[in-house]
Protein backbone atom coordinates (compact mmCIF):
# COMPACT_ATOMS: atom_id res chain seq x y z
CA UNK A 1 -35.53 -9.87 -7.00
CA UNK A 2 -36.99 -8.78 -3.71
CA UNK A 3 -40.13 -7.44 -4.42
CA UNK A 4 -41.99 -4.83 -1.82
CA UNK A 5 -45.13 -2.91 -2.04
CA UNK A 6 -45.78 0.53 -1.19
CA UNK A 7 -48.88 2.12 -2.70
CA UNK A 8 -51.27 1.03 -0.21
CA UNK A 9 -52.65 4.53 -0.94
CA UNK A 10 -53.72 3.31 -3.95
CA UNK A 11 -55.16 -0.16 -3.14
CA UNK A 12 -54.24 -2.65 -1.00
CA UNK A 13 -54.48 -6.58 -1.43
CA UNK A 14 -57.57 -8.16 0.14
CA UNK A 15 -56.70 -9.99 3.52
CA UNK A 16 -57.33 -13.60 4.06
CA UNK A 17 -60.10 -13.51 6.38
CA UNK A 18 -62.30 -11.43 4.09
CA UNK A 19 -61.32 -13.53 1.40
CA UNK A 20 -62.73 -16.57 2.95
CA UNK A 21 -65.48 -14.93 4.39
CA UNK A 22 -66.18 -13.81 0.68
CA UNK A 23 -65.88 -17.29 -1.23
CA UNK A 24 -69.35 -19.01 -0.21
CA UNK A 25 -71.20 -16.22 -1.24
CA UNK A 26 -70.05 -16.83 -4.90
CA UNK A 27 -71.08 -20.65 -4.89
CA UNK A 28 -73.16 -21.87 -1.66
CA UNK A 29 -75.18 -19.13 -1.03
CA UNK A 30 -75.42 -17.22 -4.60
CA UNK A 31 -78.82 -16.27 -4.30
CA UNK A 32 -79.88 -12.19 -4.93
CA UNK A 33 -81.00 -10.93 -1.66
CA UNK A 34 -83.45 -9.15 -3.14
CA UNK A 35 -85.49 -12.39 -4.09
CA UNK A 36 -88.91 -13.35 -2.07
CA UNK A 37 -87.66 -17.69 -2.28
CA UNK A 38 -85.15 -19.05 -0.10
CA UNK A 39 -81.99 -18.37 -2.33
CA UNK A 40 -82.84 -14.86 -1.89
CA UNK A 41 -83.36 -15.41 2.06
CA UNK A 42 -80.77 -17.15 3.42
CA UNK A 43 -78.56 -14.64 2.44
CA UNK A 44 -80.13 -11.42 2.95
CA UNK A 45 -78.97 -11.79 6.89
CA UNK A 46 -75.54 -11.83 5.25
CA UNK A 47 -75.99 -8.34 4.08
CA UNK A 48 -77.61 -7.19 7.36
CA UNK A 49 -74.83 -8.42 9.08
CA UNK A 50 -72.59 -6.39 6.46
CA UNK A 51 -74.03 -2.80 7.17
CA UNK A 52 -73.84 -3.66 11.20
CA UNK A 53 -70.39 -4.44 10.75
CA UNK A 54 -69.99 -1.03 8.63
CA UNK A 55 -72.00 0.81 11.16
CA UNK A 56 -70.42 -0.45 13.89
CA UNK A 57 -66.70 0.89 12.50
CA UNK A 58 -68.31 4.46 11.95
CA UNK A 59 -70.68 5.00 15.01
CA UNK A 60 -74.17 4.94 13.11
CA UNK A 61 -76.81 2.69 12.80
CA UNK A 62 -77.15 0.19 10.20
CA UNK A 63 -79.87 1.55 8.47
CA UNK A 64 -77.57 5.32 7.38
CA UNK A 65 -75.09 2.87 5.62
CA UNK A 66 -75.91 2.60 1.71
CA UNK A 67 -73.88 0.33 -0.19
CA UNK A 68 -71.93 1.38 -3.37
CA UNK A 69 -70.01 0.26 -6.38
CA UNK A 70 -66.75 2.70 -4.63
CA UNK A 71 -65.89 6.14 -3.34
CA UNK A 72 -66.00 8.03 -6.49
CA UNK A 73 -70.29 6.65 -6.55
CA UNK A 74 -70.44 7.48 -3.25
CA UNK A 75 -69.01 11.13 -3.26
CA UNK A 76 -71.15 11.57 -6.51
CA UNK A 77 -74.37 10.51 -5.12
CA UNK A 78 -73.37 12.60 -1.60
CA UNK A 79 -72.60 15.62 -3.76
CA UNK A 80 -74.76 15.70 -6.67
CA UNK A 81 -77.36 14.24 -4.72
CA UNK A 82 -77.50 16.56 -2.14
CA UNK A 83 -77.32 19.83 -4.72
CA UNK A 84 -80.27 18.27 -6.57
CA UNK A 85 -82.64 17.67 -3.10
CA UNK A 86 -81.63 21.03 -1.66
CA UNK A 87 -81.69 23.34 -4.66
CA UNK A 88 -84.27 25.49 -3.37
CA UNK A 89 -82.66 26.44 -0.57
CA UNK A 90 -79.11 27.20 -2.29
CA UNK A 91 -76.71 26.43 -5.01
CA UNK A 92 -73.83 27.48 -3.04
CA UNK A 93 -71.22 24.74 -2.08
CA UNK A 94 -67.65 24.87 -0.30
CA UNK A 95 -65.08 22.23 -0.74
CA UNK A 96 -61.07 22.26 -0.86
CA UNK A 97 -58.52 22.98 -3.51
CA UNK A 98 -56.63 19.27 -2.90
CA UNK A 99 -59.61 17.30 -2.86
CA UNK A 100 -59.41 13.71 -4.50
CA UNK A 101 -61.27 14.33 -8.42
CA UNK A 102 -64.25 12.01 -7.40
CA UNK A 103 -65.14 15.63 -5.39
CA UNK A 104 -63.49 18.12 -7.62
CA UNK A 105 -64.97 17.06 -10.84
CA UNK A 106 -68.90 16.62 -9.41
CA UNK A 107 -68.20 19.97 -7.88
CA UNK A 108 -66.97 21.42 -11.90
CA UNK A 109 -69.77 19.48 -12.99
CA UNK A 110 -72.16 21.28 -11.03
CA UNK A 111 -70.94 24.39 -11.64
CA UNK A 112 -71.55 24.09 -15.45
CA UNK A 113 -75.52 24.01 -14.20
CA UNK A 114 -75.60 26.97 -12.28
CA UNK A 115 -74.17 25.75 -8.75
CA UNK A 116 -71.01 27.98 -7.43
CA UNK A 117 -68.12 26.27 -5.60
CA UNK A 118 -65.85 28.02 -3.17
CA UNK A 119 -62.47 26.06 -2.98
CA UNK A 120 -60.47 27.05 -0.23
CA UNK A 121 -57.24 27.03 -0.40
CA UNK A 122 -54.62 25.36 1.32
CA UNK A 123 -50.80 26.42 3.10
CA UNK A 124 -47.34 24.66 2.73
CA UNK A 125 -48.57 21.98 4.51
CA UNK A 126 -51.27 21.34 2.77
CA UNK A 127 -54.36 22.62 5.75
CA UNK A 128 -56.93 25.25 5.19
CA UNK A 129 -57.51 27.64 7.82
CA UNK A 130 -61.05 27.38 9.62
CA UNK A 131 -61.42 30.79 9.40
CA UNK A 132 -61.70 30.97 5.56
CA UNK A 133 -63.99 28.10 5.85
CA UNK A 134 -66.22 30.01 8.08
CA UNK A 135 -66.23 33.35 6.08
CA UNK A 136 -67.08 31.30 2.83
CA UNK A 137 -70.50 30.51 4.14
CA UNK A 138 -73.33 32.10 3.01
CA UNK A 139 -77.34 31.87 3.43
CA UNK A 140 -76.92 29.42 0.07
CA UNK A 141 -74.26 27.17 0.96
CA UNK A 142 -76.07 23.80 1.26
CA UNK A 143 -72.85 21.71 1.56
CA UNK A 144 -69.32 21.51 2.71
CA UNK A 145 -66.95 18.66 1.50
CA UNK A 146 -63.71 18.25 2.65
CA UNK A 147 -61.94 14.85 3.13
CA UNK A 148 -60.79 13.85 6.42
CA UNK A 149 -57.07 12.75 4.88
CA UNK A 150 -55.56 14.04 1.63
CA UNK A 151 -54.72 10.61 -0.18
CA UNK A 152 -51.39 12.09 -1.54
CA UNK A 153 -49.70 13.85 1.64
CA UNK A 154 -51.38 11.92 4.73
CA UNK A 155 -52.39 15.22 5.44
CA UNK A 156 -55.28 15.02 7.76
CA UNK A 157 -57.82 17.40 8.01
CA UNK A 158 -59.34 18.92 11.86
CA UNK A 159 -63.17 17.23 11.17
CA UNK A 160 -64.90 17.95 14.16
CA UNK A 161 -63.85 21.91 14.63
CA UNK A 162 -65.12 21.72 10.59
CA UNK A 163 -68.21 20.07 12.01
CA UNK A 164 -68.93 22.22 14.96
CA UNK A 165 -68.49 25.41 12.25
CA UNK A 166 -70.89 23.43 9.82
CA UNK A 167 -73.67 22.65 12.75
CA UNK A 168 -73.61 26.19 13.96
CA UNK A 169 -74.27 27.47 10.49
CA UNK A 170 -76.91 24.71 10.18
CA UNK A 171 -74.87 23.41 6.64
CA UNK A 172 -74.15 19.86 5.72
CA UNK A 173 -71.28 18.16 5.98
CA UNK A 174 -69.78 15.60 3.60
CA UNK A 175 -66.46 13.63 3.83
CA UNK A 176 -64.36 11.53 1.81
CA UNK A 177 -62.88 9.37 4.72
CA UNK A 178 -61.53 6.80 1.85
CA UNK A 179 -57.86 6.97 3.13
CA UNK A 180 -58.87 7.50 6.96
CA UNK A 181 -60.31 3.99 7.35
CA UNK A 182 -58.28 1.48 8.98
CA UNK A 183 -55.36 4.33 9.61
CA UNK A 184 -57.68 6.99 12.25
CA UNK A 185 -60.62 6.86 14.72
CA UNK A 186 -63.94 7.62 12.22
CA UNK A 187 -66.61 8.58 14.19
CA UNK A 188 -69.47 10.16 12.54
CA UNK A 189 -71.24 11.09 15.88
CA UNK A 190 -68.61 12.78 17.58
CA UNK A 191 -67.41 14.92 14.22
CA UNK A 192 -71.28 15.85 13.46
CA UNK A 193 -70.86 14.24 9.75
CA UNK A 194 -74.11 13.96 7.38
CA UNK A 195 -72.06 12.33 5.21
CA UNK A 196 -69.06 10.03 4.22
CA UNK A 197 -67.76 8.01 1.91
CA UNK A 198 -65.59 4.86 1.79
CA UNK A 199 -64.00 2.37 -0.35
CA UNK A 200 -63.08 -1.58 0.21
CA UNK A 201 -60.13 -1.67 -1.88
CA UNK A 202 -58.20 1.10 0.30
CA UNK A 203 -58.40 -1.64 3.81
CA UNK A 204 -58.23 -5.26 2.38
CA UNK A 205 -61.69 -5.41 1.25
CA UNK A 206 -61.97 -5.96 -2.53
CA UNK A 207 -61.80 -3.59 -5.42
CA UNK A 208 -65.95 -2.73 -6.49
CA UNK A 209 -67.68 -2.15 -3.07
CA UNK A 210 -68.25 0.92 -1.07
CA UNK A 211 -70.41 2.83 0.86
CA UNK A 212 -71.92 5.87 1.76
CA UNK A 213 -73.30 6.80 5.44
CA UNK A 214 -76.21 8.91 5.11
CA UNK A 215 -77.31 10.70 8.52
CA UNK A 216 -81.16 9.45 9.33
CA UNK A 217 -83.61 12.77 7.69
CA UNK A 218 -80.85 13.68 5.33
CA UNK A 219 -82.41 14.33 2.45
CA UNK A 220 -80.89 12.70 -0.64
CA UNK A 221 -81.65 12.14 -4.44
CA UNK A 222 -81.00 9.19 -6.00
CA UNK A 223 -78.19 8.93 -9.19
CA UNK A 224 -78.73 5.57 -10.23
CA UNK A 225 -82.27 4.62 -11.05
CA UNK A 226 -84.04 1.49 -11.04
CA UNK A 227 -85.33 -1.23 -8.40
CA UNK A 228 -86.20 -0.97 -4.74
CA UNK A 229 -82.18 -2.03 -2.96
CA UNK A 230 -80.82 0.69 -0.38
CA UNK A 231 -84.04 2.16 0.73
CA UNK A 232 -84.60 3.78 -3.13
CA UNK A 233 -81.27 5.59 -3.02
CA UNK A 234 -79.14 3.57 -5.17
CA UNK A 235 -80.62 0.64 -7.29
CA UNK A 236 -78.62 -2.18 -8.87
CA UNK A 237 -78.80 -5.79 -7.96
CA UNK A 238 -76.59 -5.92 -4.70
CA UNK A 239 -72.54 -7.25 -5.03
CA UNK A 240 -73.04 -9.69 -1.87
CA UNK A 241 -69.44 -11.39 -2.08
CA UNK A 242 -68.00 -7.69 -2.34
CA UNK A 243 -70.15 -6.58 0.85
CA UNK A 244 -69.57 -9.57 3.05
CA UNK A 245 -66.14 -8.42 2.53
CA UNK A 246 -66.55 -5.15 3.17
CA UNK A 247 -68.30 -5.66 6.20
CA UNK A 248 -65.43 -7.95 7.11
CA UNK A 249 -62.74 -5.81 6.75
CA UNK A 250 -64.61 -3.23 8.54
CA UNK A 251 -64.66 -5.35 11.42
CA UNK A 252 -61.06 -6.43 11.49
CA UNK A 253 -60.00 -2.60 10.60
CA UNK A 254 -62.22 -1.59 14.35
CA UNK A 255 -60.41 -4.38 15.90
CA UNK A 256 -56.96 -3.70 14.90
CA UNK A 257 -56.94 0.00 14.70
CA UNK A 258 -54.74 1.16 17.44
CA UNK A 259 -52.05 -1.54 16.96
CA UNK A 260 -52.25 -1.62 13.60
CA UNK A 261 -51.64 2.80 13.22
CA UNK A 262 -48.95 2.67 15.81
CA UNK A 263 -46.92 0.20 14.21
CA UNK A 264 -47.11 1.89 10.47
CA UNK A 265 -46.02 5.11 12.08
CA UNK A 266 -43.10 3.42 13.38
CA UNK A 267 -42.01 2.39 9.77
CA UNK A 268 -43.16 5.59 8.34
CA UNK A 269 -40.95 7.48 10.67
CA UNK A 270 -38.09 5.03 10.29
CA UNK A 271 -38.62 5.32 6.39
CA UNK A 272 -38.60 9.18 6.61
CA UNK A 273 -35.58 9.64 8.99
CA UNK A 274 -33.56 7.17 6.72
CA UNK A 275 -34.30 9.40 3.63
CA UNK A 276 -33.91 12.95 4.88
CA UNK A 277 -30.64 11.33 6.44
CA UNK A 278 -29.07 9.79 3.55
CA UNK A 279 -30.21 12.00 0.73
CA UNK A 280 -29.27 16.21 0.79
CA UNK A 281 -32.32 18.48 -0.75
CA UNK A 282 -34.86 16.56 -0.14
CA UNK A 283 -38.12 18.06 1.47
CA UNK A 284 -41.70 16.08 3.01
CA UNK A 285 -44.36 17.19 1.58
CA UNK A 286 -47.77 17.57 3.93
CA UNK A 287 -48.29 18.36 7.50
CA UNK A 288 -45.51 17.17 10.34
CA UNK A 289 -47.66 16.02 12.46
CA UNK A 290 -51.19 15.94 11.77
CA UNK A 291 -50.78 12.90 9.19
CA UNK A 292 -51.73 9.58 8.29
CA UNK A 293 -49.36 6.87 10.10
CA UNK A 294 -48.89 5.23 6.98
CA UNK A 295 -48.09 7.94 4.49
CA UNK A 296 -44.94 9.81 3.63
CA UNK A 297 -44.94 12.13 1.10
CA UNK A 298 -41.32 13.39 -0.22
CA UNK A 299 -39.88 15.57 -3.25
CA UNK A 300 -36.04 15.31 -4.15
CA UNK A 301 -34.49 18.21 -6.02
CA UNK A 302 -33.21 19.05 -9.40
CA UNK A 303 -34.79 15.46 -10.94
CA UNK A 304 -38.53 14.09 -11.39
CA UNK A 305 -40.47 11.46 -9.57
CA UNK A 306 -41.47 9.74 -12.46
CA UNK A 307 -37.86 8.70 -12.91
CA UNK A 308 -37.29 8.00 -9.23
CA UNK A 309 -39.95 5.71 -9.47
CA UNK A 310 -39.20 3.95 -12.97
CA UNK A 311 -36.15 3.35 -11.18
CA UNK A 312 -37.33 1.78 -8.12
CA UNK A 313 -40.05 -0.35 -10.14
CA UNK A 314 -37.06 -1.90 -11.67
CA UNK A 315 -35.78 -2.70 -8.20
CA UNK A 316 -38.97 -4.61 -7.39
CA UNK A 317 -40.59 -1.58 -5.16
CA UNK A 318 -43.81 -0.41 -5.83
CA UNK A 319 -44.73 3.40 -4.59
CA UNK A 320 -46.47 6.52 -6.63
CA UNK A 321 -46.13 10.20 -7.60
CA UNK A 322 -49.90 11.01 -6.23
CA UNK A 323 -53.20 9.98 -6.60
CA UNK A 324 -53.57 6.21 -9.06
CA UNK A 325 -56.98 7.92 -10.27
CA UNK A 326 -54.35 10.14 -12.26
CA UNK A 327 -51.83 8.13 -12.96
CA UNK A 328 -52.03 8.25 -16.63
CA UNK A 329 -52.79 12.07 -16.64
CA UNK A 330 -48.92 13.14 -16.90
CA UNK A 331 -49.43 16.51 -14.79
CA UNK A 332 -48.52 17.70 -12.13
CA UNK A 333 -50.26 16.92 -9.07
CA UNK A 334 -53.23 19.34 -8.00
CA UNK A 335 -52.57 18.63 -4.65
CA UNK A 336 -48.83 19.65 -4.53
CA UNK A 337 -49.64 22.58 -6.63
CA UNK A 338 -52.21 23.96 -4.36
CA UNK A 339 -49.42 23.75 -1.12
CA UNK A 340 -46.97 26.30 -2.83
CA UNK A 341 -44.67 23.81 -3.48
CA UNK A 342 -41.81 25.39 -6.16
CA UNK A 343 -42.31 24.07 -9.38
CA UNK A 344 -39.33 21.75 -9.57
CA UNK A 345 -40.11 20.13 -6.33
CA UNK A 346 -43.70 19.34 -7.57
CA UNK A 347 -42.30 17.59 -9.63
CA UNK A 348 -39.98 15.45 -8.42
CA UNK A 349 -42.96 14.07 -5.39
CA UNK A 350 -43.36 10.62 -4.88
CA UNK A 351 -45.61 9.07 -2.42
CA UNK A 352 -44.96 5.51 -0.10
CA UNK A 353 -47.86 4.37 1.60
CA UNK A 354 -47.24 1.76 3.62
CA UNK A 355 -50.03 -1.52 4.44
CA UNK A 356 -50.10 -4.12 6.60
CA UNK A 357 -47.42 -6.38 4.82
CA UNK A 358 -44.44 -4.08 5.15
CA UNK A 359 -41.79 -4.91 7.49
CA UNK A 360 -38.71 -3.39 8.77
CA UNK A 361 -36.75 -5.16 5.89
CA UNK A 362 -38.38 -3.49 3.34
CA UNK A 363 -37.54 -0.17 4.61
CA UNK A 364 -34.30 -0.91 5.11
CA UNK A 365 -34.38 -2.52 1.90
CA UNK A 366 -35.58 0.97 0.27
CA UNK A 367 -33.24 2.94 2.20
CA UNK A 368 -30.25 0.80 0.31
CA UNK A 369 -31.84 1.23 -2.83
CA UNK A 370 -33.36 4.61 -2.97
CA UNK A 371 -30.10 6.62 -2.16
CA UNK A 372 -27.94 5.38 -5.07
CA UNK A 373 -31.28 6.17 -7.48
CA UNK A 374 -31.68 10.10 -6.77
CA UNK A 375 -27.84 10.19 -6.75
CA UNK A 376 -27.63 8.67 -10.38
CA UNK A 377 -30.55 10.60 -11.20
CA UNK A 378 -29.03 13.72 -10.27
CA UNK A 379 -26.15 13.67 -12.35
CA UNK A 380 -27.52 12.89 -15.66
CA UNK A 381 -29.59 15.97 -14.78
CA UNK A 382 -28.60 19.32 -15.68
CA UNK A 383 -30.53 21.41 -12.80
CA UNK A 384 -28.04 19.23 -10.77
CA UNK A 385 -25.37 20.67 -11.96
CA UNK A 386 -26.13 23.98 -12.62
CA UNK A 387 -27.12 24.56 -8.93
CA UNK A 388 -25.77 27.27 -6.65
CA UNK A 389 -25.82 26.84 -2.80
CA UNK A 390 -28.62 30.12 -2.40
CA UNK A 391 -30.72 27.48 -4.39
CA UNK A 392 -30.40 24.57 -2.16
CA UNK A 393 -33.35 23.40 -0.70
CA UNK A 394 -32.89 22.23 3.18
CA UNK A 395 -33.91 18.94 4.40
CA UNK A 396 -37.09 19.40 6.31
């Protein structure tokens, strides 16, 4: 059985060249690079040459990058952090209703201890208007999160008109550019970021490193308590393997970016006009245009995605109904619900992100599969059946 991956949303595999460039740091050079003897030494240029390489992908100098476990640490310590060191100025703090949880649930947190959080909400298509964002500040907002791509849609949020509004009101800004990485230009400089998080798992680095670019003068507190490592703002004996990767797959992701986007927005788009061709009342979900090259986001009428993709797991194709951070939840997706989306549409959303790996065959491969799927669906459901042609929902 063919098998083809398509949750790259999710995680993707690690790519040879940071695998190698990861495999003497586990034997040859093991040492901590926090030690004063030469174990410790001869690698702590390894981890220079790390945050250069993450720097260098994101426009900032070495020293703003602080190394993480992941993006959920990282978006805690940027949130949290920041609403602990700025307190005294405000507890005031604006984010977005389709945020990924790692932001939402820090944000619910705070608000249990006396912080308020505007969440703005979002259209059809999953954007925000700028002037809602604007209005929302106040003389206590201290922060404004919003992500630069919504890791279930592709969606893909206007960062440096949010960044102008957030410089002119003299407010920080934060962004979880997990899903922007290796798909977009990330520029901190040119959007006015003060800070953003990513993950290695989400560009072929490995699962368990991430990091957080902190603007020089931010001030920040720390979460994690303990030694010296990152300047005093996160403590925990460094995972050097994990960062050499990191910094690897930053490099290759700078290299490759413009090649690499334009050819997964040629599959997407082949992907998508193969669906909304072969398969009545269907609908994408997220913006037309202003989305992630590798994302496509769809809901099929009168059945659920869960099926859909029980369905096409048995066929060998791997793809999601939303974020894999609730996967297990069995609701419906936040993100879907905040667009407007009607009800039985939500549900039936499924989500291909496509990597590196995929090929032309595989789409065509899905596009011979998935047909035949929401067809048999469809009649063993009774919505199906009971439709009536003012009900149909056009192909969009």
């Amino acid at each position: 059985m063919k098998r083809i991956y398509m949750d790259n949303n999710a995680t993707t595999a690690v790519r040879p060249a940071v695998l190698e460039a990861m495999l003497p740091y586990y034997r040859e050079h093991f040492g901590n690079p926090s030690s004063l003897h030469w174990a410790g030494r001869e690698v702590g240029s390894a981890l220079d040459q790390a945050r250069r390489q993450v720097a260098d992908l994101l426009n900032c100098e070495p020293a703003e990058i602080i190394f993480t476990s992941c993006a959920s640490e990282s978006n805690n310590l940027a949130i949290k952090g920041t609403a602990e060191a700025l307190q005294s100025r405000g507890n005031h703090i604006i984010t977005t209703a389709v945020e990924h949880p790692s932001v939402l649930n820090p944000c619910k947190y705070l608000e249990k201890r006396g912080f308020e959080v505007t969440y703005l909400p979002v259209d059809g298509y999953g954007m925000f208007d700028l002037r809602q964002l604007e209005a929302a500040i106040t003389e206590r907002t201290i922060l404004i999160s919003v992500m630069w791509a919504n890791n279930e849609t592709g969606t893909v949020f206007p960062l440096q008109e949010i960044g102008a509004i957030a410089r002119r009101h003299k407010v920080r800004l934060h962004t979880d550019a997990v899903q922007a990485i290796g798909r977009l230009p990330v520029d901190v400089q040119a959007a006015g970021i003060d800070l953003l998080a990513i993950s290695g798992h989400k560009f072929g680095a490995p699962k368990g490193v991430g990091a957080l670019y902190v603007r020089r003068g931010t001030k920040l507190t720390a979460l994690i308590h303990g030694g010296h490592q990152e300047l005093g703002r996160r403590a925990g004996t460094h995972n050097l393997p994990g960062i050499v990767g990191l910094g690897k797959a930053c490099e290759l992701a700078a290299a490759e970016l413009e090649t690499g986007s334009e050819r997964l927005r040629t599959l997407r788009d082949r992907l998508e006009q193969g669906i909304l061709a072969a398969i009545p009342e269907c609908q994408v979900n997220g913006h037309p245009s202003q989305r992630l090259p590798n994302t496509l986001n769809l809901s099929f009428a009168y059945i659920e995605g869960e099926a859909v993709l029980l369905f096409l797991d048995m066929q060998g194709v791997a793809a999601s109904s939303g974020s894999a951070c609730m996967s297990d939840a069995f609701s419906q997706s936040h993100v879907i619900s905040a667009m407007g989306i009607d009800p039985m549409m939500a549900n039936s959303a499924i989500r291909f992100g496509l990597g590196p790996d995929n090929t032309e065959a595989d789409v065509d491969h899905l596009l011979s599969i998935l047909p035949p799927i929401v067809q048999k669906l469809r009649d063993m459901s009774p919505f199906y059946h009971e439709r009536t042609p003012s009900r149909a929902t056009v192909n969009s």
